[in-house]
Protein backbone atom coordinates (compact mmCIF):
# COMPACT_ATOMS: atom_id res chain seq x y z
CA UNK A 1 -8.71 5.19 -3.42
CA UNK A 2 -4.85 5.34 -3.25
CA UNK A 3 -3.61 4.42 0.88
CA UNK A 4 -0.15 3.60 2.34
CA UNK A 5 1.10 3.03 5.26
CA UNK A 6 4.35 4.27 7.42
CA UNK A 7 3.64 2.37 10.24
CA UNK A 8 6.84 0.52 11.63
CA UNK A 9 4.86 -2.50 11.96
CA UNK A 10 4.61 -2.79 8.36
CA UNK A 11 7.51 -4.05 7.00
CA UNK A 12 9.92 -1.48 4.64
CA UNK A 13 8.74 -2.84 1.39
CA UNK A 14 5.27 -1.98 2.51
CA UNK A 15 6.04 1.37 3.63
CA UNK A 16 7.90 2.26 0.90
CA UNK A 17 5.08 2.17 -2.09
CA UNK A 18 1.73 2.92 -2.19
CA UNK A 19 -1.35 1.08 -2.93
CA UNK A 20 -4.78 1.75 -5.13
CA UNK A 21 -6.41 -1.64 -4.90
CA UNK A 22 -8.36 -3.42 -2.55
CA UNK A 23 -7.41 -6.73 -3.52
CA UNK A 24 -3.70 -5.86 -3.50
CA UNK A 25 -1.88 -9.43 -1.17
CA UNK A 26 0.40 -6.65 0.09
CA UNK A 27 -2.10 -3.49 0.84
CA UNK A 28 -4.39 -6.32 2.82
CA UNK A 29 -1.62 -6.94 5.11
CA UNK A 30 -1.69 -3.27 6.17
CA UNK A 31 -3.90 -3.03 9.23
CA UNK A 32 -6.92 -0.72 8.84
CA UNK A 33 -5.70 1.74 11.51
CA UNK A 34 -2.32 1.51 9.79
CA UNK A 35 -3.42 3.48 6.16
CA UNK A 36 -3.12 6.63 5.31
CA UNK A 37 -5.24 7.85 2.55
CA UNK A 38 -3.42 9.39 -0.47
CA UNK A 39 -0.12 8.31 -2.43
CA UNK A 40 2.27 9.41 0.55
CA UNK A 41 4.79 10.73 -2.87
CA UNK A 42 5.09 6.84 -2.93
CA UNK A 43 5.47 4.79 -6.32
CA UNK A 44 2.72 2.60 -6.68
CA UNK A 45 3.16 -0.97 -5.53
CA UNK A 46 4.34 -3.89 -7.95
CA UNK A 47 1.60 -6.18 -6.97
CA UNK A 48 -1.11 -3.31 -7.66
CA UNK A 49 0.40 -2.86 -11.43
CA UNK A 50 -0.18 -6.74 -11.67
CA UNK A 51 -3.46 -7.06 -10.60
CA UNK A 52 -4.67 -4.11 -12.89
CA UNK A 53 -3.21 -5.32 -16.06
């Protein structure tokens, strides 16, 4: 399920994208309470398009 995060803890290159993966380095570093479900109208993250390939 796709989450992101606008939280100003995060830091802008977090808030900025979107993640789909659970094992995403970045999307772990978003706090649980931080995450929004859904894309946010955010391009998906660079580390996510990695990991699926």
């Amino acid at each position: 399920m796709a989450y992101h995060t606008d939280s100003p803890e995060s830091p802008p290159k977090h808030r900025e994208v979107h993640h789909d993966r659970e094992d995403c380095p970045d999307g772990k570093r978003i706090k649980k309470e931080h995450r929004n479900n859904g894309t946010g109208g955010k391009p998906l993250c660079d580390e996510c398009i990695k990991l699926a390939r």
